[in-house]
C-alpha atoms as a PDB file:
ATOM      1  CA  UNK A   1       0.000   0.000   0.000  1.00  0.00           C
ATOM      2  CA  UNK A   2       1.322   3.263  -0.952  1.00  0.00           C
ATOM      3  CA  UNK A   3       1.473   5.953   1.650  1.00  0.00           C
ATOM      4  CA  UNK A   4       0.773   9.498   0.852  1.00  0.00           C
ATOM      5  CA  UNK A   5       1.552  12.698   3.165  1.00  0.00           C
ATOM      6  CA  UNK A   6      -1.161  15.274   3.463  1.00  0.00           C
ATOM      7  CA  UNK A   7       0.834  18.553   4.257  1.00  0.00           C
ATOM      8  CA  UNK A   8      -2.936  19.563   5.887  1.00  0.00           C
ATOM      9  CA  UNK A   9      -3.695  16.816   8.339  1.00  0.00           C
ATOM     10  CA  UNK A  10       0.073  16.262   8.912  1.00  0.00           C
ATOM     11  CA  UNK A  11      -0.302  12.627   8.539  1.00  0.00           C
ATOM     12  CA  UNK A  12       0.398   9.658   6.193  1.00  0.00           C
ATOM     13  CA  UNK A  13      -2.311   8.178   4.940  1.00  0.00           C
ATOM     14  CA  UNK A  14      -3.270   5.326   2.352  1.00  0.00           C
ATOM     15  CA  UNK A  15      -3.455   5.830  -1.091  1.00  0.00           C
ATOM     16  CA  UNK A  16      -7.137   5.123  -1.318  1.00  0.00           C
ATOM     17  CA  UNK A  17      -8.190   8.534   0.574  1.00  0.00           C
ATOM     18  CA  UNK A  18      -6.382  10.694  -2.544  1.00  0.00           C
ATOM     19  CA  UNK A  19      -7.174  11.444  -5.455  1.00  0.00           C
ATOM     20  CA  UNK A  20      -4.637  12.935  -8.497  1.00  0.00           C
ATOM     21  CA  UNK A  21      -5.851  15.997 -10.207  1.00  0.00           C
ATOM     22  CA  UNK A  22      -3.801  16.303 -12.865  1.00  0.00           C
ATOM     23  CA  UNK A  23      -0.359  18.020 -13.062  1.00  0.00           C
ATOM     24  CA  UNK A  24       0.323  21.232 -10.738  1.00  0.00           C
ATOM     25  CA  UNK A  25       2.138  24.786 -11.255  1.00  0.00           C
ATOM     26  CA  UNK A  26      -0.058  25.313 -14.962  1.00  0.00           C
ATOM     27  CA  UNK A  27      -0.342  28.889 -15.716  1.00  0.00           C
ATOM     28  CA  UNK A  28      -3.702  29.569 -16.610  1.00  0.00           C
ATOM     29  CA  UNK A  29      -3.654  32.235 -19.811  1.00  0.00           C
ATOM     30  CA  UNK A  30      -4.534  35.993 -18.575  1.00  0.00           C
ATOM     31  CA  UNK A  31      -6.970  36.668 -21.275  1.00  0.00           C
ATOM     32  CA  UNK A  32      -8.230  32.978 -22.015  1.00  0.00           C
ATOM     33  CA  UNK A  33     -11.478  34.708 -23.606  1.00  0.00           C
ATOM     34  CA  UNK A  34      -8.862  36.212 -26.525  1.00  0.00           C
ATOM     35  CA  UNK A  35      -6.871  33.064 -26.986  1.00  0.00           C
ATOM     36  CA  UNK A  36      -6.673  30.980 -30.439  1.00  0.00           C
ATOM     37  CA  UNK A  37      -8.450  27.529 -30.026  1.00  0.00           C
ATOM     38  CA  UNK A  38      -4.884  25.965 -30.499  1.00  0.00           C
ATOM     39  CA  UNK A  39      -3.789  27.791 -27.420  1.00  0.00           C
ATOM     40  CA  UNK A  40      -6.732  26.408 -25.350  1.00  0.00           C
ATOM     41  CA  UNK A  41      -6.085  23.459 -26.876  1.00  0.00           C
ATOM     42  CA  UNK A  42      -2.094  23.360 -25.980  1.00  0.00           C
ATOM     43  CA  UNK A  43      -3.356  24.867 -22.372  1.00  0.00           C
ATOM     44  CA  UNK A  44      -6.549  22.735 -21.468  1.00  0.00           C
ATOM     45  CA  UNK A  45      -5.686  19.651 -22.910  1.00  0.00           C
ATOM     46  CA  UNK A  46      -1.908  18.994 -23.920  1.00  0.00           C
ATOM     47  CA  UNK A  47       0.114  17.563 -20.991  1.00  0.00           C
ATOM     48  CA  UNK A  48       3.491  16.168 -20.964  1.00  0.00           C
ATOM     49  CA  UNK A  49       4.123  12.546 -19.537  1.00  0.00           C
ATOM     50  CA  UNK A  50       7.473  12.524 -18.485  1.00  0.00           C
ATOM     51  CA  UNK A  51       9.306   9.985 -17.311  1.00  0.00           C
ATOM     52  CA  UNK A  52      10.916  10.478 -13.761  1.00  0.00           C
ATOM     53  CA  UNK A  53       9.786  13.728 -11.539  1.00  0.00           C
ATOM     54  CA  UNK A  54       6.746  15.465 -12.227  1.00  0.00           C
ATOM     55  CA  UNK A  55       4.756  17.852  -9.992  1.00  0.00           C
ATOM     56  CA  UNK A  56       1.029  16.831  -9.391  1.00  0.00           C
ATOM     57  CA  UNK A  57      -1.810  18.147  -7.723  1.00  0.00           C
ATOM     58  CA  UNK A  58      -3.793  15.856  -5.278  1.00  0.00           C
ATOM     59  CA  UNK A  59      -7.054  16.285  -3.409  1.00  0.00           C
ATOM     60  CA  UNK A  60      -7.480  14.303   0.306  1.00  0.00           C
ATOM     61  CA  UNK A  61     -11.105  13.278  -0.684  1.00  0.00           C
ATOM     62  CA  UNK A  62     -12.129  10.925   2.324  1.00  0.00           C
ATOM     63  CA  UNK A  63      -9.854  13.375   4.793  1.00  0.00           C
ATOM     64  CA  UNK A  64      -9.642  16.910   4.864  1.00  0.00           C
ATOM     65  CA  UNK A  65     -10.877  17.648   1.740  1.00  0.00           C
ATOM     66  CA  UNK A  66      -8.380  19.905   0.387  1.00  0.00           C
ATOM     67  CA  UNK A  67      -6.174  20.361  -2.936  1.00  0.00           C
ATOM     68  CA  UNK A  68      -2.011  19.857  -2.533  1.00  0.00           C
ATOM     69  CA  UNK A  69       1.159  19.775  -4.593  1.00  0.00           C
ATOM     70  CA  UNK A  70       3.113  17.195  -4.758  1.00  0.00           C
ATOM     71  CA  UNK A  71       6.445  15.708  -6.670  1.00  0.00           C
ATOM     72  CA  UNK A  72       6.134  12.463  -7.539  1.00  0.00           C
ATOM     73  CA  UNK A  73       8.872   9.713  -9.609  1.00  0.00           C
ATOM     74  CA  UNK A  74       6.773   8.019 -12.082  1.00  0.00           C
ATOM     75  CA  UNK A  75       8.920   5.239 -12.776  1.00  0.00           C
ATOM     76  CA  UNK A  76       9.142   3.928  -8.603  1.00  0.00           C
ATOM     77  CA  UNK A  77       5.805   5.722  -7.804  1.00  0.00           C
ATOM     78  CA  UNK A  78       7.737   7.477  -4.837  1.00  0.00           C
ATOM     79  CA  UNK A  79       6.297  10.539  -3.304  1.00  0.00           C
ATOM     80  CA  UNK A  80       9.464  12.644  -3.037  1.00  0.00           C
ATOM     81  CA  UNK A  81       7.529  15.374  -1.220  1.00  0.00           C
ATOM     82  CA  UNK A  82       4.084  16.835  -0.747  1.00  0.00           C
ATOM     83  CA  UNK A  83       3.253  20.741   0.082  1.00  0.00           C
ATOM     84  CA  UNK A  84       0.455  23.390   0.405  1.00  0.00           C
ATOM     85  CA  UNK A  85      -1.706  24.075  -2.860  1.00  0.00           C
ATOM     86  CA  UNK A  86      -0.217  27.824  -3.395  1.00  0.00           C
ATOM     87  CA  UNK A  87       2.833  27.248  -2.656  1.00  0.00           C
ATOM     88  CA  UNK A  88       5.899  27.731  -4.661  1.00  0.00           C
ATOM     89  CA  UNK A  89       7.227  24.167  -6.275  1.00  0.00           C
ATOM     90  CA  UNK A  90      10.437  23.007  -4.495  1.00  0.00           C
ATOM     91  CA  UNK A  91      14.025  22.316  -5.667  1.00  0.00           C
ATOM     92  CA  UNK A  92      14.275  18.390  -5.834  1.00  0.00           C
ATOM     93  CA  UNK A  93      17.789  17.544  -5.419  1.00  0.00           C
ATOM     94  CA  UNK A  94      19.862  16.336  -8.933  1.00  0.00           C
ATOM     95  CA  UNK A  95      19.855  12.823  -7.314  1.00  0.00           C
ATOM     96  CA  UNK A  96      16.248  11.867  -7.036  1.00  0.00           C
ATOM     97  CA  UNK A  97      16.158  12.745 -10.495  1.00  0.00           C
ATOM     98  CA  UNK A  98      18.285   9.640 -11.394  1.00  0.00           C
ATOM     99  CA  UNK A  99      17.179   6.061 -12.491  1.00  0.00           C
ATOM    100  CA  UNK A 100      18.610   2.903 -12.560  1.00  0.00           C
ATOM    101  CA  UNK A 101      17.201   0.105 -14.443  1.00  0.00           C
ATOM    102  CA  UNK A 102      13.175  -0.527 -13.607  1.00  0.00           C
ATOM    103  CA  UNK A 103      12.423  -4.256 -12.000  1.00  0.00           C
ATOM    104  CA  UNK A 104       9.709  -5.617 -13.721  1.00  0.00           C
ATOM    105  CA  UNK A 105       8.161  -8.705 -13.725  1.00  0.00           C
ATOM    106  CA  UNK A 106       9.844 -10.421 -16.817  1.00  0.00           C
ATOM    107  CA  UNK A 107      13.129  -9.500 -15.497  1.00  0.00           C
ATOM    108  CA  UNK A 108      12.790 -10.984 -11.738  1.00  0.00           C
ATOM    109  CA  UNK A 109      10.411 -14.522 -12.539  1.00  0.00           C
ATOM    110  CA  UNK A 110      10.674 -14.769 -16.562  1.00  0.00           C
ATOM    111  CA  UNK A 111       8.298 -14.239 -19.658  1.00  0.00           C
ATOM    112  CA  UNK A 112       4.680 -14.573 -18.719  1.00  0.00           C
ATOM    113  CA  UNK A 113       2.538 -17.760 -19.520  1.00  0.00           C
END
């Protein structure tokens, strides 16, 4: 079970009380009426899906209720650190950036049959 921080409640709780809302820190356009529809469509729609850190916003649905930041690995599903929705996004050091190979399945008990 994967444990998540709520910088609110200033606990760790499971997994199943959050909810992911997409990614965080997106600067929403200052005129959005006067925008092209390929701007709202780059803005509203067009995400990137990196591999390694990205910065996510997260509600605490069955908890406090409220919206918070956090920076996530994608490849080990590691919460590096969660903080306060309005807050500015955090320097992650160079070495949580860094991978090693991924251990999958196939590679620990064999092909699949």
């Amino acid at each position: 079970m994967l444990l998540i921080h709520c910088p609110y409640c200033q606990e760790e709780r499971s997994e199943l009380e959050f909810r992911g809302a997409g990614d965080a820190h997106i600067a929403r356009p200052a005129e959005i009426a006067s925008i092209s529809d390929e701007e709202f469509e780059a803005y509203f729609f067009l995400r990137d899906n990196p591999k390694g850190l990205i910065f996510e916003r997260w509600r605490h649905i069955h908890g406090c209720g409220r919206f918070f930041n956090a920076a996530r690995d994608t490849v080990t599903d590691k919460f590096m650190v969660t903080y306060k929705a309005g807050e500015p996004k955090p320097e992650i050091g160079a070495a949580a950036k860094q991978h090693g190979p991924v251990e999958t399945y196939e590679a620990v008990e064999g092909e699949a049959q």
